[in-house]
Protein backbone atom coordinates (compact mmCIF):
# COMPACT_ATOMS: atom_id res chain seq x y z
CA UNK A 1 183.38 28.61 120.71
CA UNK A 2 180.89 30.98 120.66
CA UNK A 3 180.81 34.37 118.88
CA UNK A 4 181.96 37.04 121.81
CA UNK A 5 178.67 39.28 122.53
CA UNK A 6 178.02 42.55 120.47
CA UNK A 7 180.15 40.92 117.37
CA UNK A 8 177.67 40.12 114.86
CA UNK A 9 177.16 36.45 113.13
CA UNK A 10 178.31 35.89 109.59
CA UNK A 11 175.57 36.10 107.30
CA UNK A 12 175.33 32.93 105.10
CA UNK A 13 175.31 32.29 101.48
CA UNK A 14 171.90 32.17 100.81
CA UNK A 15 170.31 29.83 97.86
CA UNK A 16 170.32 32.44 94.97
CA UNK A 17 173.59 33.74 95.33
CA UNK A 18 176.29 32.62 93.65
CA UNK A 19 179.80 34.14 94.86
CA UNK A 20 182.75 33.09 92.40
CA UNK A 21 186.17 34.78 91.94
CA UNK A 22 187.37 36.66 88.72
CA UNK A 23 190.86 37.17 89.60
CA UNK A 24 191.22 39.38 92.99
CA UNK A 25 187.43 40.25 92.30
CA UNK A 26 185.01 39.00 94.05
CA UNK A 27 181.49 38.28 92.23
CA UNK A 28 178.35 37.95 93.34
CA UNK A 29 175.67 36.18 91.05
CA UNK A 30 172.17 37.06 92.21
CA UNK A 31 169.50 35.33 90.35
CA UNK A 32 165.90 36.58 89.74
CA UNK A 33 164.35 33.17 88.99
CA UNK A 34 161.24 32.67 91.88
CA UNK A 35 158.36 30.11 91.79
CA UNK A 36 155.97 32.86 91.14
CA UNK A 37 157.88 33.53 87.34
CA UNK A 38 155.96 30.38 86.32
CA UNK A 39 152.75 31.17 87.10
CA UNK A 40 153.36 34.73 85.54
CA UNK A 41 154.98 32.34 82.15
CA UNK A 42 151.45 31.17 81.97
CA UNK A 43 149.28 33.90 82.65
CA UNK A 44 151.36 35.36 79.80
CA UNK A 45 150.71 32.73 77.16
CA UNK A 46 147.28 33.23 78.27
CA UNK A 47 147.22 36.72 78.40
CA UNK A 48 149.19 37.20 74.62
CA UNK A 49 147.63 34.01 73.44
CA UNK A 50 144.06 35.97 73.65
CA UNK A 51 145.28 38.74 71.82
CA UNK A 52 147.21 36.70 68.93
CA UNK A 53 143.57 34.52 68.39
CA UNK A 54 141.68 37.95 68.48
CA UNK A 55 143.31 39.88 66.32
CA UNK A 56 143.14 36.57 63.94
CA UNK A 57 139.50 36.98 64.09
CA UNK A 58 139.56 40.84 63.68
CA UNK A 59 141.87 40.26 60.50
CA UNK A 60 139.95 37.41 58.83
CA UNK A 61 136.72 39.77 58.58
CA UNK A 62 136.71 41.25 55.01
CA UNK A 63 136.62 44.60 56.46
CA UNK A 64 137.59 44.89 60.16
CA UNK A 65 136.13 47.46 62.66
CA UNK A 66 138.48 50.25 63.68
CA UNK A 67 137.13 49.35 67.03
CA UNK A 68 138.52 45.35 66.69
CA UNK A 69 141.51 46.70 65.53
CA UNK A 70 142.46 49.31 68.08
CA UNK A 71 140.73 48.73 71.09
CA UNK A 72 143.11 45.92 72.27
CA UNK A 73 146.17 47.97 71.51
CA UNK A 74 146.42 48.87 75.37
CA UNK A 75 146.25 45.05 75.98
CA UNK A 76 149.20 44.40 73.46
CA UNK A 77 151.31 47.07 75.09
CA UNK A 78 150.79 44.92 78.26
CA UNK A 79 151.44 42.07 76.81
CA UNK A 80 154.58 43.45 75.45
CA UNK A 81 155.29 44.45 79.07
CA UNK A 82 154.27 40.98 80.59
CA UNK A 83 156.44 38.82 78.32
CA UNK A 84 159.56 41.25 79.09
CA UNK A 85 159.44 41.38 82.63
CA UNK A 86 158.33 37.78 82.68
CA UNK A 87 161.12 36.46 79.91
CA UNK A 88 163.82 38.78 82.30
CA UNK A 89 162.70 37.08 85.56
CA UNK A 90 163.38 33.57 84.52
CA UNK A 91 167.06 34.08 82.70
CA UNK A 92 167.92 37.70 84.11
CA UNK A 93 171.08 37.77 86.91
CA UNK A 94 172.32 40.53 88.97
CA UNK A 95 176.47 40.64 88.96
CA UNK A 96 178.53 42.65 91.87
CA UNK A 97 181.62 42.35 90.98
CA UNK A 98 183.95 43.93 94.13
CA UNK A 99 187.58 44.42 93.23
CA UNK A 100 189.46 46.85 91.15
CA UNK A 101 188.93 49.97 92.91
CA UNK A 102 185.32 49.77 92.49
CA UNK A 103 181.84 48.13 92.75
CA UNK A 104 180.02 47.19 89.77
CA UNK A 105 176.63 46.33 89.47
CA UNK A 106 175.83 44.47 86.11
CA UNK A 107 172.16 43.11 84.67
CA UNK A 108 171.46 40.85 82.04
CA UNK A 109 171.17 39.01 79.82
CA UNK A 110 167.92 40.99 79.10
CA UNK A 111 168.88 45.07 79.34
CA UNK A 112 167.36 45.98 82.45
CA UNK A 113 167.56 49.63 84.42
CA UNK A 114 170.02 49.31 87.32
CA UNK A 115 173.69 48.54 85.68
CA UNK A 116 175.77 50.97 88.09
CA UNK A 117 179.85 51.44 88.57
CA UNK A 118 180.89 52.89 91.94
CA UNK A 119 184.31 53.70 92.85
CA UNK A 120 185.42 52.72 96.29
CA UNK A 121 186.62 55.26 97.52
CA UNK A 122 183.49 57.09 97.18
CA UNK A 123 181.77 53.76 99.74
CA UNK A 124 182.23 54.62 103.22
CA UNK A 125 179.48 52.49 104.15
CA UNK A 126 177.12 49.41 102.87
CA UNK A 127 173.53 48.49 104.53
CA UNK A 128 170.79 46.73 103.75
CA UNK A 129 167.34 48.10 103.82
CA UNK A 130 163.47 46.79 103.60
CA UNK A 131 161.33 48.11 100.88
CA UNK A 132 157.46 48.12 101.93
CA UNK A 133 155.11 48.74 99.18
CA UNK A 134 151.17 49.20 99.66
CA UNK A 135 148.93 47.36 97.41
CA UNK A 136 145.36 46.60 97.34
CA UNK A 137 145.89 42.85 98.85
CA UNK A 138 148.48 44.37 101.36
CA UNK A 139 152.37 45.38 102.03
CA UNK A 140 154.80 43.58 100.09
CA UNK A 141 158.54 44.01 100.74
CA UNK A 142 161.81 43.63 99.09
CA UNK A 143 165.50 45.17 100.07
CA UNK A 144 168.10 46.59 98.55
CA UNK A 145 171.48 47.35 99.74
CA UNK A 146 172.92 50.91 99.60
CA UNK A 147 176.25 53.20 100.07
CA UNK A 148 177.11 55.74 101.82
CA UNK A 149 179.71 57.94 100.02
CA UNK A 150 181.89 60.68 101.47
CA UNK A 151 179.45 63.74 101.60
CA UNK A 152 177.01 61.55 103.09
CA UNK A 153 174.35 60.59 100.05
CA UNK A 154 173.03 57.65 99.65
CA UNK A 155 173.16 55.28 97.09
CA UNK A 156 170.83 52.40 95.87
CA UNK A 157 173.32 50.02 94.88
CA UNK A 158 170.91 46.85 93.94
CA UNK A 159 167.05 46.56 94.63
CA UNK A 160 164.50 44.21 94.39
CA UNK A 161 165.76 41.31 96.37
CA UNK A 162 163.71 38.99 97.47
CA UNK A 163 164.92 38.61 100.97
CA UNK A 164 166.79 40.18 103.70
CA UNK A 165 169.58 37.71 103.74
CA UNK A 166 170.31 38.12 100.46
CA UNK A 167 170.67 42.39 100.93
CA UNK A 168 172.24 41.27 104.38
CA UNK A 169 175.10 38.80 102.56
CA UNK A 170 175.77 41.23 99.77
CA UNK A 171 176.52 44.02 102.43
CA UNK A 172 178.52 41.92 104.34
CA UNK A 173 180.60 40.58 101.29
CA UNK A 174 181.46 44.19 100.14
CA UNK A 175 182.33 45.18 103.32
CA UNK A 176 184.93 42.66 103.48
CA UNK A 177 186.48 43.25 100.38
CA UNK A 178 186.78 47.00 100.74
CA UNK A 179 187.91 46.47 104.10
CA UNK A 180 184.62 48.66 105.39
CA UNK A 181 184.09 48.54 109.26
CA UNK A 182 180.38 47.55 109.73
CA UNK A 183 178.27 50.64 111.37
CA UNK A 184 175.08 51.35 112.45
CA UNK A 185 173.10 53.12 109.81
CA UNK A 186 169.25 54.44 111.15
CA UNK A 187 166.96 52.62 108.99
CA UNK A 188 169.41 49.57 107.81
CA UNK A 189 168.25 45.94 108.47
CA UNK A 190 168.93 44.16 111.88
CA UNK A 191 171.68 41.38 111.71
């Protein structure tokens, strides 16, 4: 039978989501892992590869330039930067865990900014939203999913997701567990 009008769809599970149960919690594994994390795995070997065979040469001279020596430190902070970021995109998770008065928002294994408790009684409201960021090739999006709490502030609860259905699920998932009536927020994503 088909869904009366004005009553939204169910959003779907979508691939990198994993929803389990811990109890009366709900929990809701999202995974970082995209295609694009191997191609940044091997600009990465490249990238620190480089560096590892020129400071090699630099230290095999009998007396090494200050200029070999320090120049490339900029590069090996990158590098540093690269391998992180890289090494967190192919393990790294993102756990909401609904239940238990509250909403928790756990990253790892790598530490990673974002790790985040909310209580629920402080969520009046969940939406997802679109990100657009300018670059030089163009506009890149991701979405996040937010609160509303009580005195009306918003909350980034997790960002960076790679696609709408996945901020659109999340919201949807949360709302159901806190028993949250679904309302129009200006700005949220269209379901």
């Amino acid at each position: 039978m088909p869904e009366p009008s004005g009553t939204p769809l169910e959003a779907p599970l979508p691939d990198h989501i994993q929803l389990s149960h811990d109890g009366a919690n709900l929990v809701l594994d999202v995974r970082w892992f995209r295609p694009y994390h191997l191609f940044m795995l091997l600009f990465t070997v490249f990238w620190c590869g480089f560096l590892v065979f020129w400071y090699g040469m630099a230290l095999r001279q009998p007396s090494p330039s200050n200029v070999m020596l320090w120049f490339p430190l900029i590069h090996v902070v990158v590098g540093v930067g690269l391998a992180y970021s890289t090494l967190a995109g192919l393990v790294n998770r993102t756990r909401v865990t609904v239940g238990s008065g509250a909403v928790d928002v756990r990253i790892g294994p790598l530490p990673w900014l974002g790790a985040k408790r909310v209580e629920a009684n402080e969520v009046t409201q969940v939406f997802g939203e679109e990100v657009r960021t300018q670059t030089r090739s163009g506009t890149n999006s991701s979405y996040r999913v937010n609160v509303i709490t009580p005195q009306n502030r918003k909350l980034v609860l997790v960002s960076g997701l790679a696609g709408a259905d996945m901020a659109l699920y999340i919201e949807q998932e949360i709302e159901k567990v806190l028993g949250i009536t679904d309302r129009k927020v200006p700005g949220e994503l269209e379901k």
